[in-house]
Protein backbone atom coordinates (compact mmCIF):
# COMPACT_ATOMS: atom_id res chain seq x y z
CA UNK A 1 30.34 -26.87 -59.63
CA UNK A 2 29.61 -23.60 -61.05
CA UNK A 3 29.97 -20.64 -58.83
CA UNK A 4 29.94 -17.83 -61.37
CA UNK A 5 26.51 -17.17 -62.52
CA UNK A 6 25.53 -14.14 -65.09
CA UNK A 7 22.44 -12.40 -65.71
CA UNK A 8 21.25 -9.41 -67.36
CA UNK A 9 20.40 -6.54 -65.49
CA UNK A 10 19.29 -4.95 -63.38
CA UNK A 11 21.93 -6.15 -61.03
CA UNK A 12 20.63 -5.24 -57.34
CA UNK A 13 23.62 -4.54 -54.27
CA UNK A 14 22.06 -5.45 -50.51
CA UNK A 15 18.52 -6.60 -49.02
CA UNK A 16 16.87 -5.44 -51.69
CA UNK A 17 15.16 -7.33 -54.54
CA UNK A 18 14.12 -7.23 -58.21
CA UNK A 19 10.86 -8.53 -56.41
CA UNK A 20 10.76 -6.28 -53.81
CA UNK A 21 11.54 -3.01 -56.46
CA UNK A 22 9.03 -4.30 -59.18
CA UNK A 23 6.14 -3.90 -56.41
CA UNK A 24 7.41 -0.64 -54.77
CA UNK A 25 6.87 0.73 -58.23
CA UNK A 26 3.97 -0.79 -58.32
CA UNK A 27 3.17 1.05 -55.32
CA UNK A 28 4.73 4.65 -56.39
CA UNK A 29 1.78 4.14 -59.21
CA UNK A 30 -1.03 4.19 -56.86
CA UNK A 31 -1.66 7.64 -56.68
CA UNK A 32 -1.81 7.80 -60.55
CA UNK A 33 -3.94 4.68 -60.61
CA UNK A 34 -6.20 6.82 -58.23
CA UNK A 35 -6.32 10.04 -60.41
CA UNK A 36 -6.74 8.32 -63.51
CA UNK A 37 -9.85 6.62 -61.76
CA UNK A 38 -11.30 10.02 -60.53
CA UNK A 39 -10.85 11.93 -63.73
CA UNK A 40 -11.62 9.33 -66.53
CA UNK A 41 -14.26 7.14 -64.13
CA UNK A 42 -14.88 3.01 -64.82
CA UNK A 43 -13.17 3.32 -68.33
CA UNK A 44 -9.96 4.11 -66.37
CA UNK A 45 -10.42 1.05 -64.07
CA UNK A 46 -11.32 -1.11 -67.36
CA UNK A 47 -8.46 -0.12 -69.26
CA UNK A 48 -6.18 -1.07 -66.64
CA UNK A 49 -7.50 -4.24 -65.43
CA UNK A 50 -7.55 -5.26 -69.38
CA UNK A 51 -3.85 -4.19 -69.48
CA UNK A 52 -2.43 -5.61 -66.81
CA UNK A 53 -4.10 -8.93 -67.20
CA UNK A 54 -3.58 -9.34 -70.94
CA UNK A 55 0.42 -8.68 -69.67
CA UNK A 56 0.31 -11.00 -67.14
CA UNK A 57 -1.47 -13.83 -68.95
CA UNK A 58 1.12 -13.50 -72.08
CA UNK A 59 3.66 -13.44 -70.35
CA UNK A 60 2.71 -16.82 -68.12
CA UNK A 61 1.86 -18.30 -71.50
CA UNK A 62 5.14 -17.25 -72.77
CA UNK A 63 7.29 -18.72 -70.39
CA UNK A 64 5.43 -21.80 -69.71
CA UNK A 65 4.74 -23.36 -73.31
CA UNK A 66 7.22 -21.63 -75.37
CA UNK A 67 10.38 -20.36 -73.24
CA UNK A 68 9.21 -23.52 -70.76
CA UNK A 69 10.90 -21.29 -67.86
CA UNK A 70 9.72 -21.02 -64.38
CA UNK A 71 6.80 -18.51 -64.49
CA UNK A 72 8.08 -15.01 -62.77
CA UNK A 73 4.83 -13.12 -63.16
CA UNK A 74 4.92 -12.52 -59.39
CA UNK A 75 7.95 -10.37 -59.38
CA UNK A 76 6.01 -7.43 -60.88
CA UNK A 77 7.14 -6.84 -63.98
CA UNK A 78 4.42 -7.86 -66.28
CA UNK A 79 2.18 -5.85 -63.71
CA UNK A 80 4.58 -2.79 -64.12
CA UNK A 81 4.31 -2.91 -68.06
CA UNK A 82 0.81 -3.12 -68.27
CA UNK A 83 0.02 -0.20 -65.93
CA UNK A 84 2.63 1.83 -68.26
CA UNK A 85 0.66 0.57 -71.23
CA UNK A 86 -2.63 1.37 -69.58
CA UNK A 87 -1.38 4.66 -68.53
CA UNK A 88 -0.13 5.94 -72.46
CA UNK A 89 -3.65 5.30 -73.54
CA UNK A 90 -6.89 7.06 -73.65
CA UNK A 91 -9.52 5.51 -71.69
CA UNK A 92 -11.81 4.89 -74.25
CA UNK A 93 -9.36 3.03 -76.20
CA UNK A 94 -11.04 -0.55 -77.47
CA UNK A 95 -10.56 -3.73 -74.85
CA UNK A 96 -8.64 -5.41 -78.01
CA UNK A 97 -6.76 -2.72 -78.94
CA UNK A 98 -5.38 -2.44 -75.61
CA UNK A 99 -5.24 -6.30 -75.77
CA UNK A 100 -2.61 -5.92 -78.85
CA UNK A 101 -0.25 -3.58 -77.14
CA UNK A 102 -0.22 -5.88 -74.33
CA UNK A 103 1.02 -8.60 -77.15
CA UNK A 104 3.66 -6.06 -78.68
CA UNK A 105 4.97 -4.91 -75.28
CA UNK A 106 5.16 -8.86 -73.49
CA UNK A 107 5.39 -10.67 -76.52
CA UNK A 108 8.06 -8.55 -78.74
CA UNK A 109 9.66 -5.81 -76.68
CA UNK A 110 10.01 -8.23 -73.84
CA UNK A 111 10.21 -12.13 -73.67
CA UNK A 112 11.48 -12.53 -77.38
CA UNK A 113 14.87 -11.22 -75.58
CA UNK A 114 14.88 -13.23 -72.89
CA UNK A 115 12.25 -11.84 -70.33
CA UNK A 116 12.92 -8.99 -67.68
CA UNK A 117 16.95 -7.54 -67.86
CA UNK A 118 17.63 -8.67 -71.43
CA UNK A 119 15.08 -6.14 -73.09
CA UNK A 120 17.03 -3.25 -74.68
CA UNK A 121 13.60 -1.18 -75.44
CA UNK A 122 11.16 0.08 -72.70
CA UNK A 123 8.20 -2.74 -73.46
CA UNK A 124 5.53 -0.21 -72.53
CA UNK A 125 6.51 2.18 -74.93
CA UNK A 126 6.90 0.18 -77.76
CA UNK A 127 4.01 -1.25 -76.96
CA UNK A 128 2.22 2.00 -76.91
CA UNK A 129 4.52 3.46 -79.83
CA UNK A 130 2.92 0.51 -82.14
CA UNK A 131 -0.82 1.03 -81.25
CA UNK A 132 0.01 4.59 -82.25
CA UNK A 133 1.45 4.12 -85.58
CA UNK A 134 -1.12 1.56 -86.65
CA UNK A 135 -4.42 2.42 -84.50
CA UNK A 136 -3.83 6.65 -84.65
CA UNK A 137 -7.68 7.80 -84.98
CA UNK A 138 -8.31 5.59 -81.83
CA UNK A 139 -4.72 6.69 -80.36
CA UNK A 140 -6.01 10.45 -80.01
CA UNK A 141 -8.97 10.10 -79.67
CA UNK A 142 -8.92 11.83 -76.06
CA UNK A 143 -12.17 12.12 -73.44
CA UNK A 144 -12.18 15.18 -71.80
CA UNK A 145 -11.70 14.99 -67.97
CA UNK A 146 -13.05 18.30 -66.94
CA UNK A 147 -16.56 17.34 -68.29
CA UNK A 148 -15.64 13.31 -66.81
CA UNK A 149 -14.99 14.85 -63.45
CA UNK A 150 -18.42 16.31 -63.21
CA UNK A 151 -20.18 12.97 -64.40
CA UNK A 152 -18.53 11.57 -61.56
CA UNK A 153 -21.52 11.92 -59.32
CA UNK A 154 -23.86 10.77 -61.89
CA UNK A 155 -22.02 7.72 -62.68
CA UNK A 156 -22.04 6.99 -58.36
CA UNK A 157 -25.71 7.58 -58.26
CA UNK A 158 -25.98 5.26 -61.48
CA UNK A 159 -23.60 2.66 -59.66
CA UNK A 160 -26.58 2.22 -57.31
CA UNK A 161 -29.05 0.81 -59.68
CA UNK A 162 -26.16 -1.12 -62.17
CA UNK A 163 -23.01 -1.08 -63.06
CA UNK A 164 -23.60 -1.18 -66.83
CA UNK A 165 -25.06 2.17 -66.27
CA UNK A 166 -22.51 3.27 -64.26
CA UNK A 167 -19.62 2.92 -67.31
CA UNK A 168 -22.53 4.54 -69.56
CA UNK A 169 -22.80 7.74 -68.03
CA UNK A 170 -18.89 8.17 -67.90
CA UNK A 171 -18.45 6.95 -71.60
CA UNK A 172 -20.77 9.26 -72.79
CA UNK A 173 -18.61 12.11 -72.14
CA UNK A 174 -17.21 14.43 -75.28
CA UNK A 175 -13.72 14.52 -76.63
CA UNK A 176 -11.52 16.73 -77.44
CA UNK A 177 -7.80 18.18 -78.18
CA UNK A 178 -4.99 17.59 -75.30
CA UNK A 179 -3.16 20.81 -74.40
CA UNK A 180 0.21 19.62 -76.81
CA UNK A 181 -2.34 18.93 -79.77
CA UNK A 182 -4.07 22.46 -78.91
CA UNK A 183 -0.37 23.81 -79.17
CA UNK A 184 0.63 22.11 -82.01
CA UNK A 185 -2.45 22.69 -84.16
CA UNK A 186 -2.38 26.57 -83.11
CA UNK A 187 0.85 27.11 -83.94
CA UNK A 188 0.27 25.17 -87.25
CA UNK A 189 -2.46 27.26 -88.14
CA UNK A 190 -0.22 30.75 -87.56
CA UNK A 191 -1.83 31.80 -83.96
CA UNK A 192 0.42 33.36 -82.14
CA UNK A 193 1.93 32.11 -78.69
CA UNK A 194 -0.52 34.07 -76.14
CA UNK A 195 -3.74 33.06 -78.20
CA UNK A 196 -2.95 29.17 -77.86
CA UNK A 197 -1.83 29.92 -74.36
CA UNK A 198 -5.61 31.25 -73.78
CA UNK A 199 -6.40 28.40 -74.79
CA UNK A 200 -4.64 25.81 -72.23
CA UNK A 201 -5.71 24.89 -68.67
CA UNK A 202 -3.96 27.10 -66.08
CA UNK A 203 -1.37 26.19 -63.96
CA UNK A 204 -3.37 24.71 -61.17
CA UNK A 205 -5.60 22.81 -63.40
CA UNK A 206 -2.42 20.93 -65.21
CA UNK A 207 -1.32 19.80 -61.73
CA UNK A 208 -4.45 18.58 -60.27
CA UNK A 209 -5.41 17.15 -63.61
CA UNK A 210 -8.50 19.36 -65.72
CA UNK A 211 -7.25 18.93 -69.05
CA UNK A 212 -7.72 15.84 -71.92
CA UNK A 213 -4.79 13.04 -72.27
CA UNK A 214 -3.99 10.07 -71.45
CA UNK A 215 -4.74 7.54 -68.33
CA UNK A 216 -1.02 8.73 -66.48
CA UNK A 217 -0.16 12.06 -67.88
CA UNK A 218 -3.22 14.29 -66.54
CA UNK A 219 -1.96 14.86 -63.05
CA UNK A 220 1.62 16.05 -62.22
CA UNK A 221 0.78 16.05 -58.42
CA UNK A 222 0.11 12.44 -58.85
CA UNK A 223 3.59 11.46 -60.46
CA UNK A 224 5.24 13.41 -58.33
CA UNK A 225 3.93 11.96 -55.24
CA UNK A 226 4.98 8.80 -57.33
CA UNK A 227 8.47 9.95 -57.90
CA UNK A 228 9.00 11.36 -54.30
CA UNK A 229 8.30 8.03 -52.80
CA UNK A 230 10.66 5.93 -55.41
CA UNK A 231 13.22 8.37 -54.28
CA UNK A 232 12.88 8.02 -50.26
CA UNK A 233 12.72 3.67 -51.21
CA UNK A 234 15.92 4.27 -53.31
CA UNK A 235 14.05 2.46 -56.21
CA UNK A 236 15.40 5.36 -58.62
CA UNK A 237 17.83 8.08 -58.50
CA UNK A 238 17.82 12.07 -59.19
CA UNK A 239 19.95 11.66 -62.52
CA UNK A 240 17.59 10.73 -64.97
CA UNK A 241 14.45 12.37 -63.87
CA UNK A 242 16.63 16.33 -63.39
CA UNK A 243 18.40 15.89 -66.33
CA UNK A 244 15.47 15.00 -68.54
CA UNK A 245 13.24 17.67 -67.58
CA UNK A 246 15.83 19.95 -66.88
CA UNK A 247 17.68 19.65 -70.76
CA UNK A 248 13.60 20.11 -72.11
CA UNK A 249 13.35 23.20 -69.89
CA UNK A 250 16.52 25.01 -71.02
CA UNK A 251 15.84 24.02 -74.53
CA UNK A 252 12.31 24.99 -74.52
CA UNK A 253 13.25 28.18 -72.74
CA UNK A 254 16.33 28.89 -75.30
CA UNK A 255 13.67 29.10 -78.45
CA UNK A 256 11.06 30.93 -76.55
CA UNK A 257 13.89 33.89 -75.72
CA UNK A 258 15.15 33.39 -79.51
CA UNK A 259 11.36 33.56 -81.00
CA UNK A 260 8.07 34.34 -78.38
CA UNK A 261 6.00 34.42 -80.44
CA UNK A 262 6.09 31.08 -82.34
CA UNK A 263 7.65 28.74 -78.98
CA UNK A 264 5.46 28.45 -76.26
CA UNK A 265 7.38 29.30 -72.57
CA UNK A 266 8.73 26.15 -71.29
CA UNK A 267 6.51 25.15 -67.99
CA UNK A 268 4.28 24.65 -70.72
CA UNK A 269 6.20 21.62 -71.87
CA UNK A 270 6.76 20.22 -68.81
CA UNK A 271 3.35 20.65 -67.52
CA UNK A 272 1.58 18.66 -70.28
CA UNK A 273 1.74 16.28 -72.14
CA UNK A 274 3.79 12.90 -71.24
CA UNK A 275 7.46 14.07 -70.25
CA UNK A 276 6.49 13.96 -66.70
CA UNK A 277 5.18 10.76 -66.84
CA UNK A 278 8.16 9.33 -69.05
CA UNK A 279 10.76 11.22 -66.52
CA UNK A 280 9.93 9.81 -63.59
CA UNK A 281 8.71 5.87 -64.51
CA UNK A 282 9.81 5.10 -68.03
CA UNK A 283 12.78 6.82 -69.00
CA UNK A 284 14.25 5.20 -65.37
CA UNK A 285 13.36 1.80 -66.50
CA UNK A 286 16.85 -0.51 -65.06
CA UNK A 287 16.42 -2.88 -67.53
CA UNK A 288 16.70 -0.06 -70.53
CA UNK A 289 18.85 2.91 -68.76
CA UNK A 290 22.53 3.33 -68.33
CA UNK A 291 24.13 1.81 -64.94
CA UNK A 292 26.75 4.79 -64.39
CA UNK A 293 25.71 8.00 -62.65
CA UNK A 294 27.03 10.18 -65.55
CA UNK A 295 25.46 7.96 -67.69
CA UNK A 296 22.09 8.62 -66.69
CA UNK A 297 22.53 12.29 -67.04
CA UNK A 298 23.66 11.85 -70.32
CA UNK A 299 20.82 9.58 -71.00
CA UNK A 300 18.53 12.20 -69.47
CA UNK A 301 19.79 14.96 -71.67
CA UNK A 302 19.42 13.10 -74.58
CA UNK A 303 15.94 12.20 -73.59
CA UNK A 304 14.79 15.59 -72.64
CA UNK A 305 16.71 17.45 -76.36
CA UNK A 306 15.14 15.01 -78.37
CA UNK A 307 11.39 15.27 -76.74
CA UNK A 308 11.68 19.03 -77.69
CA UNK A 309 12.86 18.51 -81.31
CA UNK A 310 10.05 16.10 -81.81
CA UNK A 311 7.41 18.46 -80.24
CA UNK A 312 8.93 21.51 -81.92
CA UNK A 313 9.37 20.15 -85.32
CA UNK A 314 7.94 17.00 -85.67
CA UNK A 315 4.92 16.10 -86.91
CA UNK A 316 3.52 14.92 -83.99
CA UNK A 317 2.23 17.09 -80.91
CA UNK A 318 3.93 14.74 -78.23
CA UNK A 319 7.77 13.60 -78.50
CA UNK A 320 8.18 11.47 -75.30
CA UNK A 321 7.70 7.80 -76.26
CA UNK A 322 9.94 8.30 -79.33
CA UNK A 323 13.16 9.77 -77.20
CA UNK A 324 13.04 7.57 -74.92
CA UNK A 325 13.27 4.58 -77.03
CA UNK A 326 15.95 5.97 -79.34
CA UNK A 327 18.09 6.76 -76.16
CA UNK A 328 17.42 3.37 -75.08
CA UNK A 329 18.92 2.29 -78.31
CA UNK A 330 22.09 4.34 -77.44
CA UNK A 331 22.34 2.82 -73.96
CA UNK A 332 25.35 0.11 -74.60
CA UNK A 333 27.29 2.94 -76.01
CA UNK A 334 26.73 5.06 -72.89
CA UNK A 335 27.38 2.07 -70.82
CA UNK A 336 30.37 1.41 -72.44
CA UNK A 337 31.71 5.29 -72.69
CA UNK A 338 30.99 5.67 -69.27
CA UNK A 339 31.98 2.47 -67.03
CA UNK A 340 33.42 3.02 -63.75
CA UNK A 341 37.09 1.90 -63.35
CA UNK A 342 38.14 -1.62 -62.49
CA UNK A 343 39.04 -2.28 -58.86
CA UNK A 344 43.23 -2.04 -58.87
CA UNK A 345 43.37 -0.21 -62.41
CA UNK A 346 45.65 2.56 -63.21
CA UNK A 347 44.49 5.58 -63.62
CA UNK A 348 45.73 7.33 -66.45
């Protein structure tokens, strides 16, 4: 009789569930869900509902003819990864584009290690990290949701006569540069800090959501209120979310003192772009973060310093995706540097 059995994390203390955590942060996403729908219209719904089904399909298909494994679609995961997915895309992005990441995300960053616990890399983000290496004109190609949020009407009064016309007026709208590709390619092009500042959406506008990105990174009020309630369930802890954001503030902040006129001020960098979004749902992924309290603020730190070197100095505008995976890399090693003591061990 075997009465030691060993999994993979994440390994859950008291009533709570993998199940029951999966769909609470399924739940902390409905407020982004909601924003993404308001500012980027049916082609925010679509995206999603491609996402999250392609994710949950593969992932069925995975385990029942290939891993032939009890299915365990319903405990969220899958769901989780394709909202991720759906939400580090723009939402004009092709239906089989979107259908690929799903396949990189479920199919290579997930079940080809075992399924949920055994993945070392975040699946969304590697999922999303591919599309953008090998799809890039359709990876930034970014609708404008100022000019989506007044079509919203239109594309209500079209719903009444047809749906198809409904996701016409709303596709129709214009692209244009996010606020870290307007900072990137000003700074590129020798402007100096206050003229690209001109340039970005005020304060207000970044937190309700007027500004061009993708489906989850628009809206900080939106994460937040996302965050907030993951925090009051328990679901996540402070660690990882301060220390990220905090380590890209003082950083950012450092190189605006040393040089103001060539480094933006840093509520810049935390107001755009997708740090917010990677703080508070990616970066605090179990499967893929350290276990240890000090680990996680190391992990945080590491996520936030390397964000800032990739967005300072890097060739692309946005530095997220890439830090968090490389810290996820580094997560054994922080595991291992910082596991608690043994019940009964010395101390030394």
């Amino acid at each position: 009789m075997n009465l030691l059995t060993i999994s993979g994390s994440p390994h859950v203390h008291g009533k709570e569930s993998v199940q029951k955590i999966m769909w609470g942060v399924v739940v902390a996403m409905i407020p982004l869900a909601v924003a993404s729908v308001l500012f980027f219209g049916w082609n925010a719904v679509r995206v999603m509902i491609i996402s999250v089904a392609a994710c949950a399909i593969l992932e069925w298909l995975i385990q029942k003819f290939i891993m032939k494994t009890p299915a365990t679609v319903g405990d969220g995961s899958a769901v989780i990864t394709g909202l991720l997915l759906a939400f580090n895309v723009p939402s004009n992005l092709d239906w089989w584009i979107i259908v690929i990441g799903a396949i990189i995300a479920i199919g290579v960053a997930k079940m080809s290690f075992g399924g949920l616990g055994k993945n070392p890399f975040n699946p969304a983000l590697v999922g999303r990290v591919f599309l953008l290496i090998s799809f890039p004109q359709q990876m930034t190609t970014w609708p404008k949701a100022k000019e989506l949020i007044e079509q919203v009407p239109q594309a209500i009064t079209a719903a009444t006569s047809g749906a198809t016309q409904a996701i016409e007026v709303v596709a129709d709208a214009t692209t244009g540069a996010t606020p870290m590709g307007i900072i990137k390619g000003g700074l590129a092009t020798g402007q100096d800090v206050s003229d690209v500042v001109a340039q970005l959406p005020d304060y207000v506008g970044s937190l309700i959501g007027q500004h061009g990105g993708s489906l989850g990174e628009i809206s900080v009020i939106a994460i937040l209120l996302g965050g907030i309630f993951m925090l009051f369930r328990k679901i996540i802890t402070w660690h990882i979310p301060v220390s990220f954001l905090g380590s890209a503030f003082i950083f950012a902040g450092i190189m605006h003192l040393i040089n103001p006129g060539l480094y933006i001020p840093p509520m810049y960098h935390l107001m755009f772009g997708g740090i917010m979004l990677g703080a508070v749902f990616m970066a605090t992924d179990m499967a893929t973060s350290p276990m240890s309290s000090w680990g996680q603020v190391v992990f945080g730190i590491g996520c936030g310093l390397l964000t800032m070197i990739i967005r300072l100095w890097g060739a692309y505008p946005e530095g997220v995706s890439f830090a968090i995976l490389i810290m996820n890399a580094f997560v054994p090693l922080i595991n291992r540097a910082f596991k608690p003591k043994r019940f009964g061990e010395k101390v030394k």
